[in-house]
Structure formats: structure tokens, C-alpha cells
N, C-alpha and C. Protein backbone atom coordinates (compact mmCIF):
# COMPACT_ATOMS: atom_id res chain seq x y z
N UNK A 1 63.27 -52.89 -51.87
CA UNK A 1 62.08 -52.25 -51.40
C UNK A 1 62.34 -51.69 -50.00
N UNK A 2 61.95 -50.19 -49.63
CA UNK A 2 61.98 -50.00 -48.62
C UNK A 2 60.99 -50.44 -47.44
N UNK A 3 61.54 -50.72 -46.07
CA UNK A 3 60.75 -50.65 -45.25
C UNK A 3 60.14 -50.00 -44.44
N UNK A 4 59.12 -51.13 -43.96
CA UNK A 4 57.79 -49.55 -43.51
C UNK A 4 58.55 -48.81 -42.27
N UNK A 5 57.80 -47.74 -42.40
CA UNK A 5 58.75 -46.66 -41.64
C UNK A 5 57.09 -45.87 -40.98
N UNK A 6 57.04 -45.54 -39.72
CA UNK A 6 56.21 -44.98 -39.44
C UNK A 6 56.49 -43.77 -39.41
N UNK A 7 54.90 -42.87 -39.65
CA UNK A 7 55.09 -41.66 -40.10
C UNK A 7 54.76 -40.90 -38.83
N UNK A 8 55.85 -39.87 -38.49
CA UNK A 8 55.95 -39.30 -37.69
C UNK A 8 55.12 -37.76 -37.95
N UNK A 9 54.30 -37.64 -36.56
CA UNK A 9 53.12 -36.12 -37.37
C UNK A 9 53.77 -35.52 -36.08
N UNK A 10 53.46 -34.69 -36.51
CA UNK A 10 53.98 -32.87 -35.37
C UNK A 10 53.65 -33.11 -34.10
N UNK A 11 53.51 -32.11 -33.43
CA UNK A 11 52.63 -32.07 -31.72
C UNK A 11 51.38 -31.76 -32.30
N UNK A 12 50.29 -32.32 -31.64
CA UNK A 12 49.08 -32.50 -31.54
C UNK A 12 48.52 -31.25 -30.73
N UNK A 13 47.06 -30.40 -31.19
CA UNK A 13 46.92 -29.50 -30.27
C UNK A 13 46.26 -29.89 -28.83
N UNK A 14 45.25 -29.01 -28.24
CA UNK A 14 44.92 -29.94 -26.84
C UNK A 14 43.99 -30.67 -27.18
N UNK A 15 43.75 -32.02 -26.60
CA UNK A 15 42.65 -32.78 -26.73
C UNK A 15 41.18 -32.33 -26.16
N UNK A 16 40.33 -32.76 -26.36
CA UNK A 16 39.06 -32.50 -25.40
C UNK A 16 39.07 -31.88 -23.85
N UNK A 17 40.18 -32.82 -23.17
CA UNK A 17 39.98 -32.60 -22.00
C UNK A 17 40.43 -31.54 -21.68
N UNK A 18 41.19 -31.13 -22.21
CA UNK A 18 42.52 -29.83 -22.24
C UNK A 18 41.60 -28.60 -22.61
N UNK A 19 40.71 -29.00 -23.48
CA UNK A 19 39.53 -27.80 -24.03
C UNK A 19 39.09 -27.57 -22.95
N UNK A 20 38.10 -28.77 -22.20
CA UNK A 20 37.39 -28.71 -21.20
C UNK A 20 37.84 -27.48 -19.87
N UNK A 21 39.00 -28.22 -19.89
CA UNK A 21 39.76 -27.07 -18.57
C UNK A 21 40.08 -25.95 -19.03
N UNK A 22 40.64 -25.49 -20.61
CA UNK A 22 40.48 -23.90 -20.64
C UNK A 22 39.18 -23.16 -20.56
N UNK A 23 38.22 -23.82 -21.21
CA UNK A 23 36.94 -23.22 -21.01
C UNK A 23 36.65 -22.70 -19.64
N UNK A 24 36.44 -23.85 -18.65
CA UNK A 24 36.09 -23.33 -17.48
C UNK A 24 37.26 -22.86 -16.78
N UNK A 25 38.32 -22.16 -17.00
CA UNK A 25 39.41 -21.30 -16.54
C UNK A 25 38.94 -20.02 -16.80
N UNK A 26 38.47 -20.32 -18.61
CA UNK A 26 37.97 -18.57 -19.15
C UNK A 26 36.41 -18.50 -18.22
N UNK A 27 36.22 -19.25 -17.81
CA UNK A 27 34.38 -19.11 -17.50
C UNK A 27 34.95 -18.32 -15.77
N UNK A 28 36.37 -18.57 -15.14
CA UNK A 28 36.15 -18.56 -13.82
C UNK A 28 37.21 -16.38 -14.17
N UNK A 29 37.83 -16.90 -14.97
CA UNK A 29 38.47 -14.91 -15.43
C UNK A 29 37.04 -14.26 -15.55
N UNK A 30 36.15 -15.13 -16.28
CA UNK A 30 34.98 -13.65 -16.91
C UNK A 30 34.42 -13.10 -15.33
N UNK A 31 33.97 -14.32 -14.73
CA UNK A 31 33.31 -14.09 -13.41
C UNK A 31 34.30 -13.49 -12.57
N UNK A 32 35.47 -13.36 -12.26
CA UNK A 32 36.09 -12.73 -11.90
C UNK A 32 36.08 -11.35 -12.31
N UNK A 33 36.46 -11.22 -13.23
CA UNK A 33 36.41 -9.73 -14.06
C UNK A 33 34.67 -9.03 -13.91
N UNK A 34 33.62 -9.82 -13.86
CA UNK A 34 32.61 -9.50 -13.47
C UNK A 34 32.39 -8.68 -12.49
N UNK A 35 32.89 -8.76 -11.30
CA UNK A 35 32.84 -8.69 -9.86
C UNK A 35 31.75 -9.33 -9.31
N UNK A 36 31.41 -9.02 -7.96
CA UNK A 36 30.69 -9.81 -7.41
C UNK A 36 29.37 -8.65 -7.21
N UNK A 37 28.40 -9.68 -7.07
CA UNK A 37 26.91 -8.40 -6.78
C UNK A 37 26.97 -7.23 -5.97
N UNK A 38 27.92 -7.40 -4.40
CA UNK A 38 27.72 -6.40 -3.59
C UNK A 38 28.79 -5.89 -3.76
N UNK A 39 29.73 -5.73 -4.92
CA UNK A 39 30.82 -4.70 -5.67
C UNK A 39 30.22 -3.74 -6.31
N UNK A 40 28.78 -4.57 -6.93
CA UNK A 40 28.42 -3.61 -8.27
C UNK A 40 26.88 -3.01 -7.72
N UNK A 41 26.24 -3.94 -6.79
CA UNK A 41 24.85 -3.62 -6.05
C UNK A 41 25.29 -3.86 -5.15
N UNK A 42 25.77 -2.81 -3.96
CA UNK A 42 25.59 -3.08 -2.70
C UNK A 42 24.17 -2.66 -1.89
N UNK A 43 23.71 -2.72 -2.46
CA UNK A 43 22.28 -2.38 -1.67
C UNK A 43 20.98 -3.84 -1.75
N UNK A 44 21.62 -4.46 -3.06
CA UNK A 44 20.95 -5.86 -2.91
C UNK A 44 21.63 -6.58 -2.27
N UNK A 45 20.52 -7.53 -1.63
CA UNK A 45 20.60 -8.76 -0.73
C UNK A 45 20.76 -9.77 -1.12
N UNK A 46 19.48 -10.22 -2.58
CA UNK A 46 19.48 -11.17 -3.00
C UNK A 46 19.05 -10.73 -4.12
N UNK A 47 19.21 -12.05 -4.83
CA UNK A 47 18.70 -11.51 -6.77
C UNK A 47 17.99 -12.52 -7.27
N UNK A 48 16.88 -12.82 -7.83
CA UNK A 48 16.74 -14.15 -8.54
C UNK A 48 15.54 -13.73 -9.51
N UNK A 49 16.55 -14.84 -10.33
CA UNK A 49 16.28 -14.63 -11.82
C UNK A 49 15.48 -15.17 -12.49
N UNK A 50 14.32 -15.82 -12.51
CA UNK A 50 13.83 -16.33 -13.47
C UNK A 50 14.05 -16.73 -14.87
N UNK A 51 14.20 -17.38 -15.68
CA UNK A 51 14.22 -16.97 -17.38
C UNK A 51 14.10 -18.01 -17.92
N UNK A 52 12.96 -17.65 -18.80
CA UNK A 52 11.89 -19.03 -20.01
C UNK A 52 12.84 -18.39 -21.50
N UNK A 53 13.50 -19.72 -21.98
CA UNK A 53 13.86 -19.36 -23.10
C UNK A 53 12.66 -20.16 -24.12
N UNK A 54 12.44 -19.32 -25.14
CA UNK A 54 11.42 -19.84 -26.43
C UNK A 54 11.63 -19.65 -27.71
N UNK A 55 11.34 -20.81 -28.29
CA UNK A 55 12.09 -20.65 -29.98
C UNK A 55 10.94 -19.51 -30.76
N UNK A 56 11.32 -19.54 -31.97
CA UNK A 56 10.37 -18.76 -32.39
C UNK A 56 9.27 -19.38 -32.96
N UNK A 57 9.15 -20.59 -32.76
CA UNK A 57 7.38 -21.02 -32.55
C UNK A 57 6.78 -21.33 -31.33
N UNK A 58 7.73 -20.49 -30.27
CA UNK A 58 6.69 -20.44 -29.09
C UNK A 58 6.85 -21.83 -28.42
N UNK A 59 8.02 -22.92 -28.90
CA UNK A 59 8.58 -24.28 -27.86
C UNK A 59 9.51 -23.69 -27.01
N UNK A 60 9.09 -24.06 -25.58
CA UNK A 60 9.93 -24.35 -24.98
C UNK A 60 11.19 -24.67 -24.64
N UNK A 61 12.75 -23.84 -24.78
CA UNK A 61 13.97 -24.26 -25.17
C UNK A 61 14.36 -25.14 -23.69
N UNK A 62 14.16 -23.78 -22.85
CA UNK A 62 14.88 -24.01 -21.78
C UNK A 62 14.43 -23.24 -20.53
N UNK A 63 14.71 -23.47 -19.52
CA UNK A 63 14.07 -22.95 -18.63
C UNK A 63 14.97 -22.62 -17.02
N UNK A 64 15.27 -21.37 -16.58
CA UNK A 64 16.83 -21.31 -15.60
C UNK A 64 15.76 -20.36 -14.42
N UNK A 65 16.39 -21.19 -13.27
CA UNK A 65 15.91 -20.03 -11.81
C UNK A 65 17.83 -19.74 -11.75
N UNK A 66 18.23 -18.34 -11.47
CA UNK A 66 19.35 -18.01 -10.83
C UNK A 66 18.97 -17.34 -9.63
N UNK A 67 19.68 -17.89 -8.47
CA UNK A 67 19.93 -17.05 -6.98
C UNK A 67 20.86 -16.73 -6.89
N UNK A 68 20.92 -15.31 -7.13
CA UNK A 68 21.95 -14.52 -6.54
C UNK A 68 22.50 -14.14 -5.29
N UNK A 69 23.49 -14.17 -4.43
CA UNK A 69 24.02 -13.34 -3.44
C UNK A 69 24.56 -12.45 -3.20
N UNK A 70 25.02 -11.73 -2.15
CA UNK A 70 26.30 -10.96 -2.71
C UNK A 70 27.53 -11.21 -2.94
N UNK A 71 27.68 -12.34 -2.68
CA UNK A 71 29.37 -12.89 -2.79
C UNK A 71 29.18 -14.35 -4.40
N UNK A 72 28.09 -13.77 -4.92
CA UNK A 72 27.63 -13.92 -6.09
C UNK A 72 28.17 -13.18 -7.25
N UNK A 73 29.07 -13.86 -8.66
CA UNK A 73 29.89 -12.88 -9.87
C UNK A 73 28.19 -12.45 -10.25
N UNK A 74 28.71 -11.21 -10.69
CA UNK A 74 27.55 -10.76 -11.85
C UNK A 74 27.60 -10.62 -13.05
N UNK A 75 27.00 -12.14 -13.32
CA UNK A 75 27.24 -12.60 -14.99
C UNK A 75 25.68 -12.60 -15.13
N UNK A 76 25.64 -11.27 -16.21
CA UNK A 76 24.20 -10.99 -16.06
C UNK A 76 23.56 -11.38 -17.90
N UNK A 77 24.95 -12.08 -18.85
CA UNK A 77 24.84 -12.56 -20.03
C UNK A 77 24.77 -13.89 -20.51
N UNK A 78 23.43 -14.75 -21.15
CA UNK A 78 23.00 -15.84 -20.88
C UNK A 78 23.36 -16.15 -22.72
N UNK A 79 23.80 -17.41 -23.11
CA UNK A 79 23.92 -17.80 -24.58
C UNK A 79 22.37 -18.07 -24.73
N UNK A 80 22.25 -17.85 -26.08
CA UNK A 80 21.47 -18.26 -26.59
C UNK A 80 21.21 -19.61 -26.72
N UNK A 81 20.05 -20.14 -26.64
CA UNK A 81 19.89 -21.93 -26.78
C UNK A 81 19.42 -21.72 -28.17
N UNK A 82 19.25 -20.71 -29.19
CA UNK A 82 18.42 -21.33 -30.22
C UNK A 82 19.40 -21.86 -31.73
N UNK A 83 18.79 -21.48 -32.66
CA UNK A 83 19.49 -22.66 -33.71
C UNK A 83 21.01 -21.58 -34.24
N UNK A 84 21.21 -20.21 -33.68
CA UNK A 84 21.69 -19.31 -34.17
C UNK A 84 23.16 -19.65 -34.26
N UNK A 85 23.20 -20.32 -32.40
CA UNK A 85 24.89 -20.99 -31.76
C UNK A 85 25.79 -20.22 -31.33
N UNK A 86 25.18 -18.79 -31.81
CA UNK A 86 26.41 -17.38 -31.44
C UNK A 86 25.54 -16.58 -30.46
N UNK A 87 24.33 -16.61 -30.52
CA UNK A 87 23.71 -15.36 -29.83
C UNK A 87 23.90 -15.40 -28.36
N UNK A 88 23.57 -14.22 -27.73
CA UNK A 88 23.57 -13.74 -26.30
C UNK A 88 22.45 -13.02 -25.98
N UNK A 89 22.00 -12.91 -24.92
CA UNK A 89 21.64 -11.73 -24.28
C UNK A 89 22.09 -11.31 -22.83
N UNK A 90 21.74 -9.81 -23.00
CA UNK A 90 22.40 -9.38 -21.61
C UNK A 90 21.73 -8.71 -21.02
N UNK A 91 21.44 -8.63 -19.91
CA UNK A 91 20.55 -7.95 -19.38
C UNK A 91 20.99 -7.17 -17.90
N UNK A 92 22.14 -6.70 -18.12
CA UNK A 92 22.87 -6.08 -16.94
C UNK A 92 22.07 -4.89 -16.67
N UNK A 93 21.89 -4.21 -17.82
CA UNK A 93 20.64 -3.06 -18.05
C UNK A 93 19.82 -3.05 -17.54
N UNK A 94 19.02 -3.57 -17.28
CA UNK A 94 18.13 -4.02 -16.84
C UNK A 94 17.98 -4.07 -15.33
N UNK A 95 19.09 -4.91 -14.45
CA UNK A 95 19.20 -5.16 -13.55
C UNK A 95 19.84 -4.14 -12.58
N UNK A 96 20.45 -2.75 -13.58
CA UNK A 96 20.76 -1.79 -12.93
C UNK A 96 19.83 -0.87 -13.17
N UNK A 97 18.41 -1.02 -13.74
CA UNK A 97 17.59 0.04 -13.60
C UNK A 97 16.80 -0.32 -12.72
N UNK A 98 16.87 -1.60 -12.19
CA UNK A 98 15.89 -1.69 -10.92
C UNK A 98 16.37 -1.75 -9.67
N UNK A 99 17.93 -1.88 -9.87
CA UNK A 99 18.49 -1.63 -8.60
C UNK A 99 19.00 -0.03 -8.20
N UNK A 100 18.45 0.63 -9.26
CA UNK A 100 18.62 2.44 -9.15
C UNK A 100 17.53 2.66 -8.48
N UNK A 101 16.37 2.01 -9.26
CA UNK A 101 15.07 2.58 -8.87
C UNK A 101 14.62 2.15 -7.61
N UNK A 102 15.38 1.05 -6.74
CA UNK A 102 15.00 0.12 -5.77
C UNK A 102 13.30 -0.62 -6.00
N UNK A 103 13.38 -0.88 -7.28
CA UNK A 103 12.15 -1.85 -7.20
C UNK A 103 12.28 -3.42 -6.75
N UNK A 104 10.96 -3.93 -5.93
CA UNK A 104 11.12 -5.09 -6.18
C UNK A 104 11.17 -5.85 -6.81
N UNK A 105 10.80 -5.61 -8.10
CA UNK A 105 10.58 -6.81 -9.12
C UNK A 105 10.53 -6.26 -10.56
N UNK A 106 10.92 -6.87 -11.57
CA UNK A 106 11.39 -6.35 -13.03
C UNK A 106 11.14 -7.29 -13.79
N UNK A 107 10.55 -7.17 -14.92
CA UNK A 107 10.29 -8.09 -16.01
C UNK A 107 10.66 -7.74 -17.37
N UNK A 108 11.47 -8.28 -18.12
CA UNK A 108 12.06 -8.04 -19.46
C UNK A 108 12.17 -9.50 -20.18
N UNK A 109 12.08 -9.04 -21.52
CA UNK A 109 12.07 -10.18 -22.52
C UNK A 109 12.93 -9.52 -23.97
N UNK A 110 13.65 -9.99 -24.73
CA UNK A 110 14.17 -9.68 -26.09
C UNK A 110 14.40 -10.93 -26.85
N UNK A 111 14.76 -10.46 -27.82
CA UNK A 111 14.52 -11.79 -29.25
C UNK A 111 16.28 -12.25 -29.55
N UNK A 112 16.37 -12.68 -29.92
CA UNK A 112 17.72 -13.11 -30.39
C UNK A 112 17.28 -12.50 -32.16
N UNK A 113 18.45 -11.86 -32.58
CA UNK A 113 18.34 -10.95 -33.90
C UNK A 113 19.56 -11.46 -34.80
N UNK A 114 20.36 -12.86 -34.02
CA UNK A 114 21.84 -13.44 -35.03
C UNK A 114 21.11 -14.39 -36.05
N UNK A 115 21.61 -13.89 -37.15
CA UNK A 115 20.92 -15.34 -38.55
C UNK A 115 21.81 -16.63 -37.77
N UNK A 116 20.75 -16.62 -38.47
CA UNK A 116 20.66 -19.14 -38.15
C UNK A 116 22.30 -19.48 -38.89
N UNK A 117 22.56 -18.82 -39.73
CA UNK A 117 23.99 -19.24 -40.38
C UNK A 117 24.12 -18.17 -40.59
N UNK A 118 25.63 -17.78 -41.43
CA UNK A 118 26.40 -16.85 -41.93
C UNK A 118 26.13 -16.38 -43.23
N UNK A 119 25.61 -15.38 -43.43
CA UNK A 119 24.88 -14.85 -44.96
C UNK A 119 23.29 -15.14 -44.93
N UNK A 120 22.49 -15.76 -44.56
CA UNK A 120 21.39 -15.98 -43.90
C UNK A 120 20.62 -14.94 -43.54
N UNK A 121 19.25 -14.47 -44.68
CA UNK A 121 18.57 -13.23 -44.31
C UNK A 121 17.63 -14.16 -43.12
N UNK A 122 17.77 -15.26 -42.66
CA UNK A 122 16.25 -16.00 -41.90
C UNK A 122 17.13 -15.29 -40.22
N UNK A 123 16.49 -15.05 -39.10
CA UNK A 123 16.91 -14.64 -38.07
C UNK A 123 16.56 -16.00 -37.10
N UNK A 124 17.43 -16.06 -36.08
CA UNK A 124 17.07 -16.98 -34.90
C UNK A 124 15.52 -16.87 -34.55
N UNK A 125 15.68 -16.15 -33.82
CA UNK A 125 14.32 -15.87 -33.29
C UNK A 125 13.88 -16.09 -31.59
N UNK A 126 14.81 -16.58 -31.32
CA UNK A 126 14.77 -16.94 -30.24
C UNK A 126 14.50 -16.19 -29.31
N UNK A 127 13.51 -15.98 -28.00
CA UNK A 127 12.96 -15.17 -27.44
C UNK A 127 13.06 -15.63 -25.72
N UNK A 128 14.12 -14.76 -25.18
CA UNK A 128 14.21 -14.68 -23.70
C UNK A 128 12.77 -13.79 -22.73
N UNK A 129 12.41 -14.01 -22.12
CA UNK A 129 11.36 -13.64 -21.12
C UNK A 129 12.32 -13.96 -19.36
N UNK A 130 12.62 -12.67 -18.74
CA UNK A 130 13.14 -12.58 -17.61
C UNK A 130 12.29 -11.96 -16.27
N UNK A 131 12.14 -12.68 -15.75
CA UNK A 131 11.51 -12.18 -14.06
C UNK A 131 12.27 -11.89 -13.28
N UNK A 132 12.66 -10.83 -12.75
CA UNK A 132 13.58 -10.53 -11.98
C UNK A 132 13.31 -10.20 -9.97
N UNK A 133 13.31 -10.72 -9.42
CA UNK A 133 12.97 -10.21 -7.73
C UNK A 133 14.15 -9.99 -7.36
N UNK A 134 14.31 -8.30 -6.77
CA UNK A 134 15.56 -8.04 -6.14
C UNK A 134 14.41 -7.92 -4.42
N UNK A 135 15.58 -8.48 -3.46
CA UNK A 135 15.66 -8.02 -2.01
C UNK A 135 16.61 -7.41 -1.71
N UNK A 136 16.20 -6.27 -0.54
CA UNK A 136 17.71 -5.24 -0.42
C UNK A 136 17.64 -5.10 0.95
N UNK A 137 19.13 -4.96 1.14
CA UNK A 137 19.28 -4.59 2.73
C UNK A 137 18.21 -3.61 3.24
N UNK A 138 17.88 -3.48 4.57
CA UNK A 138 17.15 -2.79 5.33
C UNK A 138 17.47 -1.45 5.27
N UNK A 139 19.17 -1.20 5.58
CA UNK A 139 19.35 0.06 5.25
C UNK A 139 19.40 0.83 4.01
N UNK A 140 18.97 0.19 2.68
CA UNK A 140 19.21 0.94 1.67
C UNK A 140 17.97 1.17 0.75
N UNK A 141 17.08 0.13 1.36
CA UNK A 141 15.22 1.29 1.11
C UNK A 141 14.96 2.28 2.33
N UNK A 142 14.53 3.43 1.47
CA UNK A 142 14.21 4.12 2.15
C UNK A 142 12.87 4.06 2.93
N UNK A 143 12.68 4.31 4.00
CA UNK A 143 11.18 4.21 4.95
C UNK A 143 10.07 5.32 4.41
N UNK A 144 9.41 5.01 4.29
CA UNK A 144 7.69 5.85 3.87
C UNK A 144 7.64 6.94 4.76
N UNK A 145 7.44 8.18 4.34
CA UNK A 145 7.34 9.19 4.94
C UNK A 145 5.62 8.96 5.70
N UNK A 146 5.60 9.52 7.05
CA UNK A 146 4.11 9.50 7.25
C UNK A 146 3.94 10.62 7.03
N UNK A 147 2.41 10.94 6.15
CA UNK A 147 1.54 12.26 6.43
C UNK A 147 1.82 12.73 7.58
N UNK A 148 2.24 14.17 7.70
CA UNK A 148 2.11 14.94 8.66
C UNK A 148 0.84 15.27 9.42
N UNK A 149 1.17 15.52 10.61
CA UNK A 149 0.22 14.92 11.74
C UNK A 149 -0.85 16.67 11.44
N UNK A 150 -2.17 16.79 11.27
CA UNK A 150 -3.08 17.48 11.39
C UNK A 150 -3.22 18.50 12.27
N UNK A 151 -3.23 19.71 12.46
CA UNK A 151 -3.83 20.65 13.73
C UNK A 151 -4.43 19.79 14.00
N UNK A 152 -4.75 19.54 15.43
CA UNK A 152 -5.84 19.16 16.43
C UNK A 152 -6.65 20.25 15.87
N UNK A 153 -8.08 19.50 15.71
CA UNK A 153 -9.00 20.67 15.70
C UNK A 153 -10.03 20.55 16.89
N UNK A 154 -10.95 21.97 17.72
CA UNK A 154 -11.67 21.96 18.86
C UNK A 154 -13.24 21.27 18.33
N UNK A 155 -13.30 20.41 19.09
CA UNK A 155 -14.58 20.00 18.70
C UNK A 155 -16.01 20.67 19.57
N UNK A 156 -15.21 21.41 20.37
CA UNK A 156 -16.61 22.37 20.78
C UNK A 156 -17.61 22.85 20.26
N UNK A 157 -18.33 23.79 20.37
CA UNK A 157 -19.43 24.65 19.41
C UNK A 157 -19.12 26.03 19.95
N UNK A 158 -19.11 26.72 18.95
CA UNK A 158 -18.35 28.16 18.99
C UNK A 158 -19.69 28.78 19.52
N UNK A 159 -19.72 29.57 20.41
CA UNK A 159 -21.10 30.55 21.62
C UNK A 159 -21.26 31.33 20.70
């Protein structure tokens, strides 16, 4: 009878922890590759984000304040929390139509549209709602024109 012989298996791929650290390697390239706010908005100061995530019966998923700076990446694409596991939204769009328009403040919301599984006519549903307050440097709103100043008129009485 032969004896036991242990069975020798291949190389193993990375463990957990090994996951752990590529992830946040790829998380620190994207933000890199992002650039930073006053690369892409130099005219904002500050950015902050609000955003209520909601399932599609209207619970409560999740709930994020982001403060932006300028030495802030602009990762302006949030995962989805709902049952979908793939979805995104992005709202870079968004954040460059109000930093064109120099408004203070912007509000947007969209649905998550990825099925719950693969072949799946049922949709996530999941529904982002975003508040946006931009502040901008001093020099890059423009100042209010004043009404031009009136003829003096004579308040005499004409003889």
C-alpha cells in the first residue's frame, strides 16, 4: 500500500488582503487620472455635495455630504447602493453646467436603469437626489453692473 503523500496544489491567487490593496491602488490611479477640482474648475473654491440615495420604495439607502476643495480629485461617479451591484451614476454633467453658468447651487436626481440580475426585465430602481453648492473665487464671478447713473434733472419751474 502506498503512503500518504500530500497533495501538492499550484500557486494560489491573491488572498483578501492582496485584493484589498489592489483595489485601493485602482481607487488612488482613477483619482489621479481624475485630476483635481482646480485642474478641471478653476474658478471653484469649494464644492459640496449633498446626496440621498433611495430604493425604489422610497427607503432610505444611504445618505453622503462630499466637501470638495481644490486640491480635491474630481470623482464626480458614485456606485450604486441598490440591489442592481453594477450601477453608477455620474454626475460630472452636471457639475460642469453649473460651474459654466457660475451658479450657486444645482439640484439633480436620476434612477439607476441596471436589472437586479442578468436577463432580468425587473430594473433596480434606485434613485439618487443631488444638492450641489458651488463657492467661487472672488475673481471669477463677475460683479453686477450698476444702472447707469440718470441726467440730473432741474427741479426748477420753467418761467
Amino acid at each position: 500500500m502506498a503512503g500518504y503523500r500530500k497533495k501538492r496544489r499550484g500557486p494560489q491567487g491573491p488572498n483578501k488582503n492582496e485584493k484589498k490593496v489592489l483595489r485601493s491602488k485602482d481607487a488612488q490611479k482613477q483619482a489621479l487620472a481624475a485630476g483635481l477640482l482646480s485642474e478641471k474648475f478653476p474658478s471653484i473654491k469649494r464644492l459640496s455635495v449633498h446626496l440621498v440615495f433611495r430604493s425604489a420604495q422610497q427607503q432610505l439607502l444611504d445618505e453622503k455630504t462630499l466637501q470638495l476643495g481644490p486640491t480635491d480629485p474630481c470623482l464626480f461617479a458614485m456606485p450604486c447602493p441598490g440591489r442592481c451591484g453594477t450601477g453608477s451614476f455620474d454626475f460630472t454633467g452636471k457639475v460642469e453646467e453649473a460651474a459654466r453658468s457660475l451658479l450657486p447651487s444645482s439640484d439633480s436626481s436620476g434612477k439607476c436603469a441596471k436589472p437586479i440580475f442578468v436577463g432580468s426585465s425587473d430594473l433596480c430602481g434606485c434613485e439618487l437626489k443631488c444638492r450641489m453648492d458651488l463657492e467661487y473665487f472672488p475673481d471669477a464671478v463677475p460683479e453686477p453692473q450698476e444702472p447707469a447713473a440718470a441726467a440730473p434733472q432741474d427741479a426748477s419751474p420753467a418761467p
